[in-house]
C-alpha atoms as a PDB file:
ATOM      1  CA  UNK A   1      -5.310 -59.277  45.767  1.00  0.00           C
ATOM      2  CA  UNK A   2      -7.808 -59.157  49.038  1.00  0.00           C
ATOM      3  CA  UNK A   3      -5.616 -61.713  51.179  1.00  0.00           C
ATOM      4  CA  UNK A   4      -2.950 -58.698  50.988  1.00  0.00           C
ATOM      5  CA  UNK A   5      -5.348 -56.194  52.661  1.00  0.00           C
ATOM      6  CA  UNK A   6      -7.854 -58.987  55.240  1.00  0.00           C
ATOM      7  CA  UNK A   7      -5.973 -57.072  58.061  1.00  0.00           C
ATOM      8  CA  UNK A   8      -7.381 -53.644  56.922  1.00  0.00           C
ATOM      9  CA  UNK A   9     -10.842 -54.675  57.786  1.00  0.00           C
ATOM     10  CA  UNK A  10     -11.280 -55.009  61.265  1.00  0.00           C
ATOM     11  CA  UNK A  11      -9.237 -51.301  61.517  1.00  0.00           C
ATOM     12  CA  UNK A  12     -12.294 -49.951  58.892  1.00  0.00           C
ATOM     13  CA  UNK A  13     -15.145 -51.576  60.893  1.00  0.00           C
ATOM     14  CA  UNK A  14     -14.017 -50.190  63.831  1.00  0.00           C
ATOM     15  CA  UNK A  15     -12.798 -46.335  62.134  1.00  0.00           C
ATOM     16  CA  UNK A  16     -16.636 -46.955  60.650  1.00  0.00           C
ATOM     17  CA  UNK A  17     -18.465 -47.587  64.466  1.00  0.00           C
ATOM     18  CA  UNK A  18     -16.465 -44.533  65.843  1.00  0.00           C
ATOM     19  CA  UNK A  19     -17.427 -42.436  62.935  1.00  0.00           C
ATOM     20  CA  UNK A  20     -21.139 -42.905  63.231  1.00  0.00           C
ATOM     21  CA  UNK A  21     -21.866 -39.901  66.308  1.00  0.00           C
ATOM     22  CA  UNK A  22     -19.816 -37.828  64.055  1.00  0.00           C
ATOM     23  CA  UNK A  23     -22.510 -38.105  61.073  1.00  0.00           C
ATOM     24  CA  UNK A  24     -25.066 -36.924  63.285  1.00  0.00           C
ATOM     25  CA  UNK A  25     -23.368 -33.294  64.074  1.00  0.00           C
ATOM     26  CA  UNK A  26     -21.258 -32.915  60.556  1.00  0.00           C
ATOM     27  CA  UNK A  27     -23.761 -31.950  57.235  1.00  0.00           C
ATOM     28  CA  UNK A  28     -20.178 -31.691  55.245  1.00  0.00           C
ATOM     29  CA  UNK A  29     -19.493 -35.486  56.364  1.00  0.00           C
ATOM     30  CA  UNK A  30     -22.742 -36.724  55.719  1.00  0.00           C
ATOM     31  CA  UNK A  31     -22.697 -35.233  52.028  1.00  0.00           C
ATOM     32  CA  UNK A  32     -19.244 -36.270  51.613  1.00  0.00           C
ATOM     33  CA  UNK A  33     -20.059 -40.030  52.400  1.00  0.00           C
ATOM     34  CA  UNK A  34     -23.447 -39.719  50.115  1.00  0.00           C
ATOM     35  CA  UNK A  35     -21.385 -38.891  47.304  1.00  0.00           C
ATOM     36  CA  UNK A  36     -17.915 -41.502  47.804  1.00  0.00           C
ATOM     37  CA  UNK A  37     -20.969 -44.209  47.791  1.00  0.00           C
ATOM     38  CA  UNK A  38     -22.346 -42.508  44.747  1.00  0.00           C
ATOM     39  CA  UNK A  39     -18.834 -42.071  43.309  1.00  0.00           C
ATOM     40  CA  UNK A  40     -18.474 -46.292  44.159  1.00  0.00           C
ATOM     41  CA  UNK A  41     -22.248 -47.334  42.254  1.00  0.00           C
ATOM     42  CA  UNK A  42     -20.681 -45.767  39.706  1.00  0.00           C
ATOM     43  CA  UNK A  43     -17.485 -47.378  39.763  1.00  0.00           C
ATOM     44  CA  UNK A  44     -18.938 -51.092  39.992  1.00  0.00           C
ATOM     45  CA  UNK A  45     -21.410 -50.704  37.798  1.00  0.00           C
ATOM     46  CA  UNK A  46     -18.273 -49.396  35.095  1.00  0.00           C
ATOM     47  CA  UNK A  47     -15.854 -52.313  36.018  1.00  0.00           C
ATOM     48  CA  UNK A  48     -18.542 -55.104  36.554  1.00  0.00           C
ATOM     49  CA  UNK A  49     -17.328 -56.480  33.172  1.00  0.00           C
ATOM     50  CA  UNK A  50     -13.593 -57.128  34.824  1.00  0.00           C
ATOM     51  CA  UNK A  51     -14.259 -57.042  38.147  1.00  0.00           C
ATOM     52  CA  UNK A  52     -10.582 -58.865  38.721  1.00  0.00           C
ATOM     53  CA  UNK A  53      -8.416 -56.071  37.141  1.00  0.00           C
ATOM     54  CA  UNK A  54     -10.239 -53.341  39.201  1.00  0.00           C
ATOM     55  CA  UNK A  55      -7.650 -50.339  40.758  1.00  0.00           C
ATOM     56  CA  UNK A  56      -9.271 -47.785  42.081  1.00  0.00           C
ATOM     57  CA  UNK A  57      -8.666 -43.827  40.910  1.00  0.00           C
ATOM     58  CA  UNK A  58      -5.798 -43.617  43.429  1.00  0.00           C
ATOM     59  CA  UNK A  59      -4.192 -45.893  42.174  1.00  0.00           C
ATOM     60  CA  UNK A  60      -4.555 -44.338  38.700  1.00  0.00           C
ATOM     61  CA  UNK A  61      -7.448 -46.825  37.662  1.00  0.00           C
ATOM     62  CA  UNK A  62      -8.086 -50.309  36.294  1.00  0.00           C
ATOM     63  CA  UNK A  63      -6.000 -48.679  33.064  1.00  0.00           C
ATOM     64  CA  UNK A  64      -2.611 -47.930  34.804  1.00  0.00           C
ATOM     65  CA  UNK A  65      -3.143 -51.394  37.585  1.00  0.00           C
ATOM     66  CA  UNK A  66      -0.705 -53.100  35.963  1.00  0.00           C
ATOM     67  CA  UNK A  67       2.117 -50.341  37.308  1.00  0.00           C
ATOM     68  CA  UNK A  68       1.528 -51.710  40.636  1.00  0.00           C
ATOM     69  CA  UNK A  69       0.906 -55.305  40.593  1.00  0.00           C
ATOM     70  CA  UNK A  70       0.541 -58.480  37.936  1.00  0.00           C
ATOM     71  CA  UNK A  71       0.310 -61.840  37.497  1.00  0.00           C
ATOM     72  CA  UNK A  72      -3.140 -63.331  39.109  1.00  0.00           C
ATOM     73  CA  UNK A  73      -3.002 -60.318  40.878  1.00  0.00           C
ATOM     74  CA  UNK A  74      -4.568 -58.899  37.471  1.00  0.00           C
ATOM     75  CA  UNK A  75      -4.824 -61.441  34.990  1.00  0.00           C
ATOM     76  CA  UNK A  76      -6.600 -64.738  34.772  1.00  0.00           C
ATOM     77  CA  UNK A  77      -7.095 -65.082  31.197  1.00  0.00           C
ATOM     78  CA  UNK A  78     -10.541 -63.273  31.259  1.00  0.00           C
ATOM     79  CA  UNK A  79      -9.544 -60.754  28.089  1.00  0.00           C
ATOM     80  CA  UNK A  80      -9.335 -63.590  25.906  1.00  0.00           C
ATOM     81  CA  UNK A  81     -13.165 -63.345  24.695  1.00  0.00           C
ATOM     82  CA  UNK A  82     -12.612 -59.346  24.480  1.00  0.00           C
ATOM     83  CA  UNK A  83      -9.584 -60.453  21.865  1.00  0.00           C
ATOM     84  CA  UNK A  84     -11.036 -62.804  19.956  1.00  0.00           C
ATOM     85  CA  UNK A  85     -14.119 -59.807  19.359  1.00  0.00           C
ATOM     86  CA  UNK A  86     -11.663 -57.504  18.369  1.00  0.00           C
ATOM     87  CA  UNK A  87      -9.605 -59.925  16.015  1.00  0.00           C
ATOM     88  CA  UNK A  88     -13.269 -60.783  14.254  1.00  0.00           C
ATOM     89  CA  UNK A  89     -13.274 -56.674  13.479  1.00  0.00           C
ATOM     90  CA  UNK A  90      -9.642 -57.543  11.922  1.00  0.00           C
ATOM     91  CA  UNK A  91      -9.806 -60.672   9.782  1.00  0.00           C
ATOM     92  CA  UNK A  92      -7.198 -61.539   7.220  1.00  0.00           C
ATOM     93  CA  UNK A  93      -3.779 -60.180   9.460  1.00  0.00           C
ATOM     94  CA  UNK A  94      -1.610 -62.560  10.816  1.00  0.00           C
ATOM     95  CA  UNK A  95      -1.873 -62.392  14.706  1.00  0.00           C
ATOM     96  CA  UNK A  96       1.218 -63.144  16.999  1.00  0.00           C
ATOM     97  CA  UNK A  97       0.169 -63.463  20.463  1.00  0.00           C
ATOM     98  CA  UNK A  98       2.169 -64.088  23.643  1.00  0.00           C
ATOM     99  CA  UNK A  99      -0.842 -65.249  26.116  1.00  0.00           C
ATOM    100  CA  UNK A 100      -0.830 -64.876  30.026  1.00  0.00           C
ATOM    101  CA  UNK A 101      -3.260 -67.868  31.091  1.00  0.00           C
ATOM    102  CA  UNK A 102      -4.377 -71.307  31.099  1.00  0.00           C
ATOM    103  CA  UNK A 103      -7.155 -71.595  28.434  1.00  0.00           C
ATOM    104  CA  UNK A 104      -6.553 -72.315  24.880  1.00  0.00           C
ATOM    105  CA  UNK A 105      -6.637 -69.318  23.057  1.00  0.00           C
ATOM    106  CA  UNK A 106      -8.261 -71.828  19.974  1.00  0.00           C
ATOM    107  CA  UNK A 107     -10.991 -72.454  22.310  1.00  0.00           C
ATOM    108  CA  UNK A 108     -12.311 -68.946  21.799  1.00  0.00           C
ATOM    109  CA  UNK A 109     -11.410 -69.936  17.873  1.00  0.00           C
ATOM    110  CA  UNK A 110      -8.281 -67.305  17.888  1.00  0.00           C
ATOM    111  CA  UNK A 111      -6.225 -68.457  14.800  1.00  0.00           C
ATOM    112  CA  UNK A 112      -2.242 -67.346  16.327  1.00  0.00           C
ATOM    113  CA  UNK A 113       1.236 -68.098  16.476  1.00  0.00           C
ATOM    114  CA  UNK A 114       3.700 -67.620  19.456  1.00  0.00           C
ATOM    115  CA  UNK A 115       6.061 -64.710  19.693  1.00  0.00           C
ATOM    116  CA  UNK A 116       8.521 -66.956  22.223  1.00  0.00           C
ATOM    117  CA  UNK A 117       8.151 -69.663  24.183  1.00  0.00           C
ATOM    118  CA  UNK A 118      10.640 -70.736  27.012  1.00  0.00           C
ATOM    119  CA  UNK A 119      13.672 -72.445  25.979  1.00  0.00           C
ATOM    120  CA  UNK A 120      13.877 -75.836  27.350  1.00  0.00           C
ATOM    121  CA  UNK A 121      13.746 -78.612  24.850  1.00  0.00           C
ATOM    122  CA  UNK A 122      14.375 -76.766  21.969  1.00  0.00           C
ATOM    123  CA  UNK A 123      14.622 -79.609  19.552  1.00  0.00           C
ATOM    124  CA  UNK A 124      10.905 -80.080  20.029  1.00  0.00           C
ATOM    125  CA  UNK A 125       9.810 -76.936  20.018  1.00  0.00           C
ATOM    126  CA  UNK A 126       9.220 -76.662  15.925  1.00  0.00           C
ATOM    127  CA  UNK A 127       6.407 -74.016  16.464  1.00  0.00           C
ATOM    128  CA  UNK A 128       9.069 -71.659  16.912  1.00  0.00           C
ATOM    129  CA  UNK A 129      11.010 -72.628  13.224  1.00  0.00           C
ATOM    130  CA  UNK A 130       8.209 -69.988  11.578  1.00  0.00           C
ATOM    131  CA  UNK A 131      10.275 -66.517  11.155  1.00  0.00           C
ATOM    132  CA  UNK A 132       8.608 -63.221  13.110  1.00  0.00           C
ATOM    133  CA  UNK A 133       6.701 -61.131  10.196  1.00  0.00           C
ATOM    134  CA  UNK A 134       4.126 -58.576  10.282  1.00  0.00           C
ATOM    135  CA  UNK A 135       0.999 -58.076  11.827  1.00  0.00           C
ATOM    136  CA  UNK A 136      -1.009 -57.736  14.996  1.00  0.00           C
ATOM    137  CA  UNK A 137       0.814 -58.316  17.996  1.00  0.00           C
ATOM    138  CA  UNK A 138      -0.902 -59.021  21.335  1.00  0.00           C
ATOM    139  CA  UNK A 139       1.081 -59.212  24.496  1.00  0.00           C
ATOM    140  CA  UNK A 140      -0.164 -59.794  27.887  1.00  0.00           C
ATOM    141  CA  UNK A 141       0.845 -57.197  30.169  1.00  0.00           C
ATOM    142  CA  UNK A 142       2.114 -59.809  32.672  1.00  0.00           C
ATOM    143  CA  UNK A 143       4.639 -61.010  30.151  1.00  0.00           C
ATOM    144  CA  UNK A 144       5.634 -57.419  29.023  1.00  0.00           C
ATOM    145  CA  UNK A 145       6.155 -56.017  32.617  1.00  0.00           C
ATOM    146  CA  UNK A 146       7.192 -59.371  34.961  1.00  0.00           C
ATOM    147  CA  UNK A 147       9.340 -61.640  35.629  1.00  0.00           C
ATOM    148  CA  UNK A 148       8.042 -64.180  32.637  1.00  0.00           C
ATOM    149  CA  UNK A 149      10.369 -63.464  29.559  1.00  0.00           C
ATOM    150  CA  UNK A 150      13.929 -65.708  30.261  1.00  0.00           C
ATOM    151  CA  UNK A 151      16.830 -64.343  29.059  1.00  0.00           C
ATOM    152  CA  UNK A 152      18.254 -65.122  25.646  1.00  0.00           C
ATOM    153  CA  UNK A 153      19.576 -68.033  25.249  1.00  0.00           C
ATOM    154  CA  UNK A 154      22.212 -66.539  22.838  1.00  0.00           C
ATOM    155  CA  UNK A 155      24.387 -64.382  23.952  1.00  0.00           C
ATOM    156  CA  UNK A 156      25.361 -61.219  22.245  1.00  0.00           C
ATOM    157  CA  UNK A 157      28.288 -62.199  19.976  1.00  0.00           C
ATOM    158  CA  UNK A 158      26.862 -65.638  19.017  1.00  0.00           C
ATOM    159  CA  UNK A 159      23.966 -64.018  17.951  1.00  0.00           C
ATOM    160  CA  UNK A 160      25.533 -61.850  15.692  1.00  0.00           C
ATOM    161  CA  UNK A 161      27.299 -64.906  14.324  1.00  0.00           C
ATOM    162  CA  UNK A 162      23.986 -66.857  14.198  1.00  0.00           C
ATOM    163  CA  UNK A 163      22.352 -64.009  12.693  1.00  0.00           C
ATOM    164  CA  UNK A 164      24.683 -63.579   9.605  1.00  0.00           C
ATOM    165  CA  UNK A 165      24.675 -67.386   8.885  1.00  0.00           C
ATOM    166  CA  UNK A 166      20.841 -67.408   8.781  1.00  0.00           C
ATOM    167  CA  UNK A 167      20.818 -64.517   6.834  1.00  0.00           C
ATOM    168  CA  UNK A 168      23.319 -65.624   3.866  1.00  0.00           C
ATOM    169  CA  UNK A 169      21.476 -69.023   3.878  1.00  0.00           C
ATOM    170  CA  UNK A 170      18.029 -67.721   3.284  1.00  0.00           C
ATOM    171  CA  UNK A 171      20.107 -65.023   0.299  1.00  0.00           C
ATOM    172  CA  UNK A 172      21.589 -67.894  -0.882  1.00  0.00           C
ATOM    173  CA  UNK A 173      18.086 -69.540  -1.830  1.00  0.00           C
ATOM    174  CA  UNK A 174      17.638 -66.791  -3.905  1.00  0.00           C
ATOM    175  CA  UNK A 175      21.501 -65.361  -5.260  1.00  0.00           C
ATOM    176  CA  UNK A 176      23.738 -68.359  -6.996  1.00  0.00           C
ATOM    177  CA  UNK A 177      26.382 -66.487  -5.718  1.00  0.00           C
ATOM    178  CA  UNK A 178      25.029 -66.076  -1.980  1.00  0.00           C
ATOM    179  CA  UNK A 179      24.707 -69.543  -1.980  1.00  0.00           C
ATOM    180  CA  UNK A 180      28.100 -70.144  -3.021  1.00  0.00           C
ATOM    181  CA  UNK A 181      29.482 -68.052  -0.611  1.00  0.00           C
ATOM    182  CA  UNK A 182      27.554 -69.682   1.771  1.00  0.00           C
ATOM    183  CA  UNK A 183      28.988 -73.461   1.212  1.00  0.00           C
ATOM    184  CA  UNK A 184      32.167 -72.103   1.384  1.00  0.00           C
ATOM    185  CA  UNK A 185      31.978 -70.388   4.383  1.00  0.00           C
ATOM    186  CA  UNK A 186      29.441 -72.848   6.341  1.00  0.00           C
ATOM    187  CA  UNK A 187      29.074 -75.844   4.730  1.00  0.00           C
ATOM    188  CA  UNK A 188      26.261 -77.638   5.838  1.00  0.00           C
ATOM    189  CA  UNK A 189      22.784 -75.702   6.023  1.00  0.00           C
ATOM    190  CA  UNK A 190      21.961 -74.150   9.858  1.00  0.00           C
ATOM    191  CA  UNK A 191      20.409 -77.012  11.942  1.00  0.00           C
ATOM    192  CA  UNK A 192      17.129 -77.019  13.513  1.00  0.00           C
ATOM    193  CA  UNK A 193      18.279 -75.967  16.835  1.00  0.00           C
ATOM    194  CA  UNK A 194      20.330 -73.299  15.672  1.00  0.00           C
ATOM    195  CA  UNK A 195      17.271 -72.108  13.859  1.00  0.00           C
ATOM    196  CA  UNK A 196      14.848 -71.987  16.752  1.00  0.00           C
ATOM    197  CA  UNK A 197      17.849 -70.507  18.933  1.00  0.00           C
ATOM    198  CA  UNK A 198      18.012 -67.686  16.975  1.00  0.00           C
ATOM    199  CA  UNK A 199      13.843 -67.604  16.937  1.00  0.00           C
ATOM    200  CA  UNK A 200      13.613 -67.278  20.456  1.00  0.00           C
ATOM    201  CA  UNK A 201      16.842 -65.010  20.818  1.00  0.00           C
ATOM    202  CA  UNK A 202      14.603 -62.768  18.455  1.00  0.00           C
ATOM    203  CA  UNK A 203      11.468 -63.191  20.134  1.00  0.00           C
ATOM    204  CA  UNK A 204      12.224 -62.049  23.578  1.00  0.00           C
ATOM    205  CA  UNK A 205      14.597 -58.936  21.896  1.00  0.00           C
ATOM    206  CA  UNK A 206      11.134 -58.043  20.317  1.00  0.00           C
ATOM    207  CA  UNK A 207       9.063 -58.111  23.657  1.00  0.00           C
ATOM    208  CA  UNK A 208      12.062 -56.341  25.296  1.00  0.00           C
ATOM    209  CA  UNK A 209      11.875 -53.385  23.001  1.00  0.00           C
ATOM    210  CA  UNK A 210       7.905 -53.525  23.069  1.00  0.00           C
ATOM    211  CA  UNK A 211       7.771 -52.730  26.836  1.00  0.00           C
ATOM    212  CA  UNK A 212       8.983 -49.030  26.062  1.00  0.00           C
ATOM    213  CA  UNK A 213       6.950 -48.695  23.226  1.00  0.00           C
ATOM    214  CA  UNK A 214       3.360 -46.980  23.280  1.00  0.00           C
ATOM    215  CA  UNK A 215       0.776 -49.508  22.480  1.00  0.00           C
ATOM    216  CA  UNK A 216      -1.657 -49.281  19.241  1.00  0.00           C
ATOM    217  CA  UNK A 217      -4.678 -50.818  21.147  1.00  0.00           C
ATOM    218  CA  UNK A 218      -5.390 -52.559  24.166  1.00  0.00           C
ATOM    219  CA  UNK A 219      -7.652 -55.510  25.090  1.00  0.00           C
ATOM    220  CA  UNK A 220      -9.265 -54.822  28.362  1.00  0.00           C
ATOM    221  CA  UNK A 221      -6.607 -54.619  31.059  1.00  0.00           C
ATOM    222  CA  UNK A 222      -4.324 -57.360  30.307  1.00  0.00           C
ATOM    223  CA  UNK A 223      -2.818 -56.840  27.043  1.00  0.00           C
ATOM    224  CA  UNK A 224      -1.718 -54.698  24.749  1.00  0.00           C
ATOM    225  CA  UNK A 225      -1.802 -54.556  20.905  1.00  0.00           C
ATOM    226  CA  UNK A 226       1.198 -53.700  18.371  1.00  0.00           C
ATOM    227  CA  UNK A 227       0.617 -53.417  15.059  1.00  0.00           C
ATOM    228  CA  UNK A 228       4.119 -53.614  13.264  1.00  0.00           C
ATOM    229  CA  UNK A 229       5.092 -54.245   9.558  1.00  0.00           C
ATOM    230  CA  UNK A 230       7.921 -56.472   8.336  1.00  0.00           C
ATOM    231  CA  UNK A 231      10.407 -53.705   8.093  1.00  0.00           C
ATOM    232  CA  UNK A 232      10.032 -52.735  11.808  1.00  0.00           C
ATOM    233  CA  UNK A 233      10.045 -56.628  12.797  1.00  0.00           C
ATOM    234  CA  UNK A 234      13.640 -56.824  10.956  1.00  0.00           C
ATOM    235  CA  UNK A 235      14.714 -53.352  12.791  1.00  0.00           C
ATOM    236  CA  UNK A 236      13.410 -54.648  16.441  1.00  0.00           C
ATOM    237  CA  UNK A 237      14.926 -58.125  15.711  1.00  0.00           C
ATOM    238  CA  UNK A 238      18.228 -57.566  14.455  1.00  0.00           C
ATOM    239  CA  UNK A 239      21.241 -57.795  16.479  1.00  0.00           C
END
């Protein structure tokens, strides 16, 4: 974020040099500057431990940075430790995690599955053939709030369709007569790419309706935690 304000500097040295005689006659400015510099000790020694999501107060603080700017503006992976404290606090619940960075989440030893990935060669993609359930869900703000989650890649009225073939499949490994109903409607079972279609279709409705919900918990300044049970995963999923 500093190569967007290196032209600001040479205006402060110089508002600084013509500022100086004014110390000298002004107790007010002199005790004004003492306690900004206080004020800023303060301040660093606070946000030493994520130095690269700092905002200051006017900009409504490291908390509220991510209203203003994202990406490596704010996040460079470096609240993946923070998480994988917190999940150690919070063993034994399945952890869905959509992850703005470069390092392996496994190399902190974080045990997770994808919420979405982007749809390119979806044939491959089998990670995504596991259905959404509930548990913790940790999203990185940059996902939640950019320009990082593509658009479904079904749209509304063939997920619908999609939907209600899934669902009488999966009934009809339970119900003699779902099943039934299902051959003679369908046929042949859904295919793998129909499967992780409708996977990602879910996954990115689910991040689209967590962006104007109110977060459980949050990890540092980069992500936020969800903690949602199966019921509201079928609610927040369904067409």
């Amino acid at each position: 974020m500093a190569v967007h304000i290196l032209a600001i500097y040479p205006c402060l040295i110089a508002l600084v040099g013509l500022s100086i005689p004014h110390f000298e006659k002004s107790k007010v400015l002199r005790y004004t500057i003492c306690l900004l510099l206080v004020w800023l000790g303060f301040t660093f020694a606070f946000q030493s431990r994520d130095p690269l999501a700092y905002f200051n107060e006017f900009a409504g603080g490291s908390k509220n940075g991510y209203k203003h700017l994202l990406d490596s503006n704010l996040d460079w992976g470096q609240d993946l430790p923070l998480l994988a404290a917190y999940l150690e606090e919070r063993e034994n619940q399945e952890v869905w995690l959509q992850y703005f960075g470069t390092l392996p989440p496994s190399f902190y030893d974080i045990d997770s599955q994808l919420i979405v990935v982007r749809y390119t060669q979806p044939e491959s993609t089998d990670v995504l053939l596991d259905p959404l359930s509930g548990g913790l869900y940790v999203v990185s703000l940059t996902y939640l709030f950019g320009k990082y989650i593509p658009d479904p890649p079904l749209n509304p009225d063939e997920w619908i369709a999609l939907h209600r073939k899934v669902s009488l499949h999966n009934r009809g490994l339970l119900e003699p007569e779902s099943q039934n109903l299902y051959k003679t409607t369908y046929g042949a079972s859904p295919t793998k790419k129909e499967l992780i279609m409708l996977r990602v279709t879910q996954g990115i409705t689910l991040l689209n309706h967590l962006k104007q919900r109110e977060p459980d918990d949050r990890i540092g300044y980069t992500m936020f935690v969800y903690q949602l049970t199966d019921e509201e995963i079928a609610n927040l999923t369904s067409p």
